[in-house]
N, C-alpha and C. Protein backbone atom coordinates (compact mmCIF):
# COMPACT_ATOMS: atom_id res chain seq x y z
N UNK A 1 -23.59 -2.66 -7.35
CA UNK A 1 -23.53 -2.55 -5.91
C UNK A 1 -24.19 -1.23 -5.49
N UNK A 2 -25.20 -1.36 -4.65
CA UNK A 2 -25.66 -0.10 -4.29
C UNK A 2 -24.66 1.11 -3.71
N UNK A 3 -25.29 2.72 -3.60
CA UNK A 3 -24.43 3.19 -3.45
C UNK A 3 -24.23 3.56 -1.66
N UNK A 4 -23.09 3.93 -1.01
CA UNK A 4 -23.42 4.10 0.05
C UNK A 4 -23.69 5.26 0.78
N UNK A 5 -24.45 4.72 2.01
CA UNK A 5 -25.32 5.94 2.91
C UNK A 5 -24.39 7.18 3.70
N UNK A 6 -25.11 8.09 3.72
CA UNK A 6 -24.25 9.16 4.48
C UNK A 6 -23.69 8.60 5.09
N UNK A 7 -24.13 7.97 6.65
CA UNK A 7 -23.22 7.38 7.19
C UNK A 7 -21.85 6.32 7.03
N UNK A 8 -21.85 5.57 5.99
CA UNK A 8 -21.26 4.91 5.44
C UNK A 8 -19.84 5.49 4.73
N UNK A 9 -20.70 7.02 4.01
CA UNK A 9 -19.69 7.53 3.62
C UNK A 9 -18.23 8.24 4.41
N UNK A 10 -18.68 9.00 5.42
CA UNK A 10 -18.56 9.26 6.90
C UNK A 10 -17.26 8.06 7.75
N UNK A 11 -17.89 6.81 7.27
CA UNK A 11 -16.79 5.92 7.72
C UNK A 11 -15.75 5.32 6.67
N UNK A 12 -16.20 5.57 5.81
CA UNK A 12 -15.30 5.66 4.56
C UNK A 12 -13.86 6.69 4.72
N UNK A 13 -14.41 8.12 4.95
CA UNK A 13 -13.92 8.93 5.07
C UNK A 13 -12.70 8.64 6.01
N UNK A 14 -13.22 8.33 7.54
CA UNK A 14 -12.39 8.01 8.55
C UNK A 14 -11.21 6.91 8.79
N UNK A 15 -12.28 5.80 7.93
CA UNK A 15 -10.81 5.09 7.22
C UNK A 15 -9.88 5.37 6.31
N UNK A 16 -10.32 6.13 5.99
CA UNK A 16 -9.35 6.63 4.57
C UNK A 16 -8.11 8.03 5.50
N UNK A 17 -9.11 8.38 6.38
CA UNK A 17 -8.02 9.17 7.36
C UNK A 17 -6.63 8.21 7.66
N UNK A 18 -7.23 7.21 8.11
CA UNK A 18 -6.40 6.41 9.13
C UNK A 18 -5.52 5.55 8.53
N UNK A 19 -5.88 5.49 7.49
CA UNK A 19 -5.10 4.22 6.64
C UNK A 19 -4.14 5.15 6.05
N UNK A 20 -4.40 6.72 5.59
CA UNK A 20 -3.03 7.67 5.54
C UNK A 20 -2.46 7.79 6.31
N UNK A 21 -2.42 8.59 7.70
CA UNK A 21 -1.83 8.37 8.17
C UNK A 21 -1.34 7.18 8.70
N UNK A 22 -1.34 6.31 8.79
CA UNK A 22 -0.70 5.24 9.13
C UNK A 22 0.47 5.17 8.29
N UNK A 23 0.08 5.06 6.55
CA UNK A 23 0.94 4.62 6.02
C UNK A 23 2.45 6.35 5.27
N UNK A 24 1.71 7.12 6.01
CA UNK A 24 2.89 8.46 5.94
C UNK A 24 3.17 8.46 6.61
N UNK A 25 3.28 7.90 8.23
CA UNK A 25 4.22 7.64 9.49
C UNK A 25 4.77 6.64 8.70
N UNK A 26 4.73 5.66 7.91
CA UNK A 26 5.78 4.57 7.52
C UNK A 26 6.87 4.96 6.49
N UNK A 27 6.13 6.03 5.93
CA UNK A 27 7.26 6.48 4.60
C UNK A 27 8.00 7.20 5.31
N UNK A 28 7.44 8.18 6.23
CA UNK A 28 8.27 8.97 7.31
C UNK A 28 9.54 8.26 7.81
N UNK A 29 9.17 7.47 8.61
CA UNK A 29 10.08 6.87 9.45
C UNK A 29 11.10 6.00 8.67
N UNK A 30 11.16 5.63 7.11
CA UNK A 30 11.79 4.23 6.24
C UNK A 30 13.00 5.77 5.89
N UNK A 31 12.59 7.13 5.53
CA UNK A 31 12.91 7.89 4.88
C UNK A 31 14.18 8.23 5.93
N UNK A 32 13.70 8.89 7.42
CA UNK A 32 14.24 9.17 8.17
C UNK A 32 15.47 8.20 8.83
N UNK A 33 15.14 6.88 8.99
CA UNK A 33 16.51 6.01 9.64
C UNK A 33 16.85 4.69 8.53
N UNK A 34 16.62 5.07 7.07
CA UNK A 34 17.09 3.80 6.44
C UNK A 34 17.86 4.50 5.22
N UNK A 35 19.53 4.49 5.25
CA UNK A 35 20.79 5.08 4.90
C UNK A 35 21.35 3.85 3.75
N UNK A 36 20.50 2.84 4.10
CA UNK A 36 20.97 1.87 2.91
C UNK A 36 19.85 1.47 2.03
N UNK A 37 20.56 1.69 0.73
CA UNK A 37 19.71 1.43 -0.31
C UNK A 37 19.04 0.42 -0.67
N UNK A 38 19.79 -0.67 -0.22
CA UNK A 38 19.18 -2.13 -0.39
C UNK A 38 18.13 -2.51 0.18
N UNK A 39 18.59 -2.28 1.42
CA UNK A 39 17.49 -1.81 2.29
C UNK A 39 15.90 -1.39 2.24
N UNK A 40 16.34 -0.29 1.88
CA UNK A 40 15.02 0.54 1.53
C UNK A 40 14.41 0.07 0.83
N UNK A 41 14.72 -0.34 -0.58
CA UNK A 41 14.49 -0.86 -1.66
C UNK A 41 13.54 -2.28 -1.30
N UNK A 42 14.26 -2.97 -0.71
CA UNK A 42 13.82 -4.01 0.13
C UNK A 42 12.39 -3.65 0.77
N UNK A 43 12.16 -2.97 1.69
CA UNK A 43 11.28 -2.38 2.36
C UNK A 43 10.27 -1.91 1.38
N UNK A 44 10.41 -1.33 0.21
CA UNK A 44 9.31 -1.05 -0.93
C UNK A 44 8.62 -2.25 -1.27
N UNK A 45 9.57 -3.36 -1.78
CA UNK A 45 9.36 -4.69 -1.86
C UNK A 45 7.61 -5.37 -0.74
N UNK A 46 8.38 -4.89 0.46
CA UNK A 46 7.43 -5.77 1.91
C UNK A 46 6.35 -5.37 1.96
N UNK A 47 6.47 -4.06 1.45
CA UNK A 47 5.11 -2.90 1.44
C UNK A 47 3.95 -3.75 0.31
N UNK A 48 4.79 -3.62 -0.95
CA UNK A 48 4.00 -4.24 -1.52
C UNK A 48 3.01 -5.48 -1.30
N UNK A 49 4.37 -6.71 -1.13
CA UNK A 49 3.97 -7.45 -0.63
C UNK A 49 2.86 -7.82 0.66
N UNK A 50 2.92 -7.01 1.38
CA UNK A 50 2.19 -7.27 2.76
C UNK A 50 0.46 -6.45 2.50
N UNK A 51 0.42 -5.46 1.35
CA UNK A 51 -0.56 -4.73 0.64
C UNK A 51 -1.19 -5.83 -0.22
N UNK A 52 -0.86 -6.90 -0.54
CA UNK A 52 -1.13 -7.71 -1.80
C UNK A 52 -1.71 -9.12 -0.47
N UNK A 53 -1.27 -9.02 0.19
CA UNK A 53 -1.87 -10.39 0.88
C UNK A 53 -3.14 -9.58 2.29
N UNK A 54 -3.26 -8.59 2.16
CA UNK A 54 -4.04 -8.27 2.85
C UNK A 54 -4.98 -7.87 2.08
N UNK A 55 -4.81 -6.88 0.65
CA UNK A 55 -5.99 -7.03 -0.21
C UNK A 55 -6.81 -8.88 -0.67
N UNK A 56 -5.99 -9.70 -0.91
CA UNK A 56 -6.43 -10.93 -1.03
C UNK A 56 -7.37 -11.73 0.09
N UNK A 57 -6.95 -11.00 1.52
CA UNK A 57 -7.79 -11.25 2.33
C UNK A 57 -9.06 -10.90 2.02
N UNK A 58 -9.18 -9.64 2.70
CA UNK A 58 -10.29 -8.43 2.40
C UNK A 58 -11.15 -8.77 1.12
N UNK A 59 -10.53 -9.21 -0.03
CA UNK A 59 -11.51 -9.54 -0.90
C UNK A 59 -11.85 -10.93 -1.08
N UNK A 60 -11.35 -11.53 -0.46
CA UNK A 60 -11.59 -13.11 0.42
C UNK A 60 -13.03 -13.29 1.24
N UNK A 61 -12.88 -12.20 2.29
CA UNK A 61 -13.97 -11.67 3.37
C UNK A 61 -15.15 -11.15 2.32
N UNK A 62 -14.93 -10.57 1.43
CA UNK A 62 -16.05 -9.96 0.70
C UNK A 62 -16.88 -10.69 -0.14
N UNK A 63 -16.22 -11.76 -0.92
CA UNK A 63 -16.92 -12.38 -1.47
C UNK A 63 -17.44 -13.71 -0.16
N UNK A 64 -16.80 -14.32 0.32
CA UNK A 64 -17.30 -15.59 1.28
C UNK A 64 -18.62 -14.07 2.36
N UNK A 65 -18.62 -13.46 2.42
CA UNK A 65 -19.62 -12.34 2.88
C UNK A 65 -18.83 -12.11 4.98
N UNK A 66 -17.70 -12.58 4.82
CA UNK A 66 -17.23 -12.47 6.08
C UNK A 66 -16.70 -10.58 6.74
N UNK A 67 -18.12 -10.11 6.80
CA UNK A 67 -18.02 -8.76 6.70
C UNK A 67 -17.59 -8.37 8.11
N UNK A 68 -16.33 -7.31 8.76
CA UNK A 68 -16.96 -6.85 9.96
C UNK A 68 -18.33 -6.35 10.45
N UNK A 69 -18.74 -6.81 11.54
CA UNK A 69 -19.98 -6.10 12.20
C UNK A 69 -20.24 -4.94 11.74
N UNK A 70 -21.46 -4.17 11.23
CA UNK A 70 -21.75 -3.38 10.66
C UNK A 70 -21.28 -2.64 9.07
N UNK A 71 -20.67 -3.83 8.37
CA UNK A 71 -19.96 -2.78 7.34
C UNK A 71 -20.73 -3.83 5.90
N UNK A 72 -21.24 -3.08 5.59
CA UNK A 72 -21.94 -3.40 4.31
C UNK A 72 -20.96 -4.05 3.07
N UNK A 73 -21.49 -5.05 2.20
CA UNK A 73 -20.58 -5.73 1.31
C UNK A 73 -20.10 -4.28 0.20
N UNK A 74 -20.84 -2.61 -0.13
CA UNK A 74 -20.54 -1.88 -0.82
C UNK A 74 -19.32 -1.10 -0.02
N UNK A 75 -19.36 -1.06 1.23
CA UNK A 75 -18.63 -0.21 2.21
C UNK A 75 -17.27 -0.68 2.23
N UNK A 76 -17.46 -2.54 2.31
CA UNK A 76 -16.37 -2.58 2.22
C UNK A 76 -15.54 -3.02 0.57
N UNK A 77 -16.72 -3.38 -0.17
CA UNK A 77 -15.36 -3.00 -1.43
C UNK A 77 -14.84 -1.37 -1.92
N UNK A 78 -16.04 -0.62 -0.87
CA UNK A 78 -15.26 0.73 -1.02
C UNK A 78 -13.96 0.91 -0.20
N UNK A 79 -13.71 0.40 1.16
CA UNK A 79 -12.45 0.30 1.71
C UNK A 79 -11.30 -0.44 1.21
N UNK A 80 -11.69 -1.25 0.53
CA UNK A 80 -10.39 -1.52 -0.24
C UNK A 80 -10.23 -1.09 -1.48
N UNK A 81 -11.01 -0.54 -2.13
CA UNK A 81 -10.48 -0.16 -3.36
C UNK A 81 -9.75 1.71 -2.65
N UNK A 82 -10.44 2.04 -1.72
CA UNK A 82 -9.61 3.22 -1.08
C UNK A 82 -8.21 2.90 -0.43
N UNK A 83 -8.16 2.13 0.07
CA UNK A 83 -7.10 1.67 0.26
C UNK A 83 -6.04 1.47 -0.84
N UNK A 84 -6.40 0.49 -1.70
CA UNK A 84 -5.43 0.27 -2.95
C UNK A 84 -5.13 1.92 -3.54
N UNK A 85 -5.60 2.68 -3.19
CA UNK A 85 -5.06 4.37 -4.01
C UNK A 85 -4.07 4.75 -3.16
N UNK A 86 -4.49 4.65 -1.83
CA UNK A 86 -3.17 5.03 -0.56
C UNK A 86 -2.12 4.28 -0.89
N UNK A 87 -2.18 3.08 -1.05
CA UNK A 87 -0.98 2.28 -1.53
C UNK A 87 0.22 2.43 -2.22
N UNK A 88 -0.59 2.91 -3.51
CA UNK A 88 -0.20 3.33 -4.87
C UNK A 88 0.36 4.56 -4.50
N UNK A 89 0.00 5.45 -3.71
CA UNK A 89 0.60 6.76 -3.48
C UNK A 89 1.42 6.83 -2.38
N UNK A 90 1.90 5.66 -1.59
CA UNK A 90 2.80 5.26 -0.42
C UNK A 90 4.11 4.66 -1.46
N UNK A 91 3.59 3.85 -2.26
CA UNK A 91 4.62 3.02 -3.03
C UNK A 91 4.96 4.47 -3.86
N UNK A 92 4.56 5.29 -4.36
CA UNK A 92 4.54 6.15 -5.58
C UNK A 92 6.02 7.05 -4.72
N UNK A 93 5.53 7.73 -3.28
CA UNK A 93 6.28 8.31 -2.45
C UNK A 93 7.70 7.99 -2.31
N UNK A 94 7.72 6.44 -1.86
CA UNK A 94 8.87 5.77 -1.51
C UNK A 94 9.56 5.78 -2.47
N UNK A 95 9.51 5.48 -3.76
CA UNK A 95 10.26 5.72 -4.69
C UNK A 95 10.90 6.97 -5.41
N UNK A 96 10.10 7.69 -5.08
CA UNK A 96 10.50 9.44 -5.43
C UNK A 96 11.67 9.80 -4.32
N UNK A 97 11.17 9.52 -3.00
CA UNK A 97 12.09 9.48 -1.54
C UNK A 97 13.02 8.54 -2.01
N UNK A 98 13.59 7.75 -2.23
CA UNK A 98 14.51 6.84 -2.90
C UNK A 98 15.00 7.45 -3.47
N UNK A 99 15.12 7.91 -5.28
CA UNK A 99 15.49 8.61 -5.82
C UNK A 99 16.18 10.01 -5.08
N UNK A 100 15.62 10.93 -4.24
CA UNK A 100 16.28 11.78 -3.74
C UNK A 100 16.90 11.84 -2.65
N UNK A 101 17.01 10.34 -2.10
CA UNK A 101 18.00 10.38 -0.75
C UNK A 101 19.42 10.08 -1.35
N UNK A 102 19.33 8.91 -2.62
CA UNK A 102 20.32 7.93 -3.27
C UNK A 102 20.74 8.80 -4.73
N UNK A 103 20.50 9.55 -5.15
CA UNK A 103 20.41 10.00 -6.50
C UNK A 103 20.42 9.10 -7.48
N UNK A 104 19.51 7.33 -7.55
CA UNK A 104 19.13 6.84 -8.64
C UNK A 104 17.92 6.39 -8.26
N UNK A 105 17.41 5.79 -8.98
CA UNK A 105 16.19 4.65 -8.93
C UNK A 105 16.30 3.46 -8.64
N UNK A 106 15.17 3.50 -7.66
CA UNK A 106 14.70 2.59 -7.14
C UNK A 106 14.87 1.17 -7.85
N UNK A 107 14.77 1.11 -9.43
CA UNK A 107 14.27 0.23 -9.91
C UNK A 107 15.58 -0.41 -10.21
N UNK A 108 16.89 0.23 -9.66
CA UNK A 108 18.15 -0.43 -9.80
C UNK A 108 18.27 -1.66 -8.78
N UNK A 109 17.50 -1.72 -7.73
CA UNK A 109 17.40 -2.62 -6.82
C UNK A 109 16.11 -3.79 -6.87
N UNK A 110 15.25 -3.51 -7.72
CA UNK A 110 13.61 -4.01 -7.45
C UNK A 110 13.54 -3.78 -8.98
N UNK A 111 12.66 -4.99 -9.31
CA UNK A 111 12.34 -5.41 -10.56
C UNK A 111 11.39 -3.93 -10.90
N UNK A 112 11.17 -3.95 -12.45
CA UNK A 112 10.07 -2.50 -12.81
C UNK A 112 8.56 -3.22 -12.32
N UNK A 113 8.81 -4.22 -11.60
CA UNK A 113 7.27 -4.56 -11.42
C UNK A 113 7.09 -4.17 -10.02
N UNK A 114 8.22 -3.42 -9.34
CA UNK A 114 8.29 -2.93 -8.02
C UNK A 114 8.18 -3.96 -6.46
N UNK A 115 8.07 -5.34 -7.51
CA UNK A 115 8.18 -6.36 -6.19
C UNK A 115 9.61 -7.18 -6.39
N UNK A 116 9.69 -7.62 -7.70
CA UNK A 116 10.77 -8.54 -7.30
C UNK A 116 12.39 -8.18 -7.55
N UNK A 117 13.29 -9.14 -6.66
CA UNK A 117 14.44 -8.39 -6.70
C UNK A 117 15.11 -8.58 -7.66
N UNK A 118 16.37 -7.30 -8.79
CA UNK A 118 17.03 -7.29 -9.45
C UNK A 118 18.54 -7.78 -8.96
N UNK A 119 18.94 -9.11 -9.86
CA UNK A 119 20.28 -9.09 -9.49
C UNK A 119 21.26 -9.41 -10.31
N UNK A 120 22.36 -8.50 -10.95
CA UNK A 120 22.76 -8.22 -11.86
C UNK A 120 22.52 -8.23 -13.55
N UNK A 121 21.23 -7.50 -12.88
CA UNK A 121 20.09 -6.92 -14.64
C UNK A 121 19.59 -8.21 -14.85
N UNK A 122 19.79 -9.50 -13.98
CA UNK A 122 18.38 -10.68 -13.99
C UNK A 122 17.21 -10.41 -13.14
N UNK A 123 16.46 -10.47 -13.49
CA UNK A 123 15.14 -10.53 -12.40
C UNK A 123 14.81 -11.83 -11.52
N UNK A 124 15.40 -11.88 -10.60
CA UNK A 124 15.36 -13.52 -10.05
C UNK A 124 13.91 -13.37 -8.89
């Protein structure tokens, strides 16, 4: 895949702004008003989940060539593979924030595969 143009990079950049913040107002706010563990835990779960069907899109759009207006087929497998790092470091967050609101892990609630739910040491 060719590589991309200044400009390109530039909007790379800006998405990669926006798609952080977006998703550190969410860890913010899960951290700040969610007192139950299940909960939360739960909410790591949706994250994932809702990250996994929107990457499936996006790389849906990329290969069928259903590009937004102006964004090159390299631009945008660069936006999602930038994306998938924010992810990883939103999910990475939430669980550390877990750990120090609850004093255990996360993974007492949510399978070690970080999506599915644990219920009494079965993975259902």
């Amino acid at each position: 895949m060719e590589s991309l143009s200044k400009e390109e990079q530039q909007n790379l950049k800006h998405w990669v702004y926006q798609i952080e913040s977006g998703e550190q107002a969410q860890v913010q706010e899960l951290y700040a008003n969610c007192n139950n563990a299940f909960q939360f835990a739960k909410t790591h779960s949706v994250y994932t989940k809702d990250w996994e069907k929107t990457k499936q899109k996006m790389e849906a759009d990329l290969k069928n060539g259903n590009l937004p207006p102006g964004v090159s087929a390299s631009l945008h497998r660069a936006m999602i593979d930038a994306t998938e790092k924010v992810i990883q470091k939103k999910l990475e967050m939430v669980r550390m924030l877990f750990e120090s609101k609850f004093g255990e892990s996360i993974y007492n609630y949510i399978g070690s595969d970080g999506k599915t739910k644990k219920l009494f040491g079965i993975f259902g």
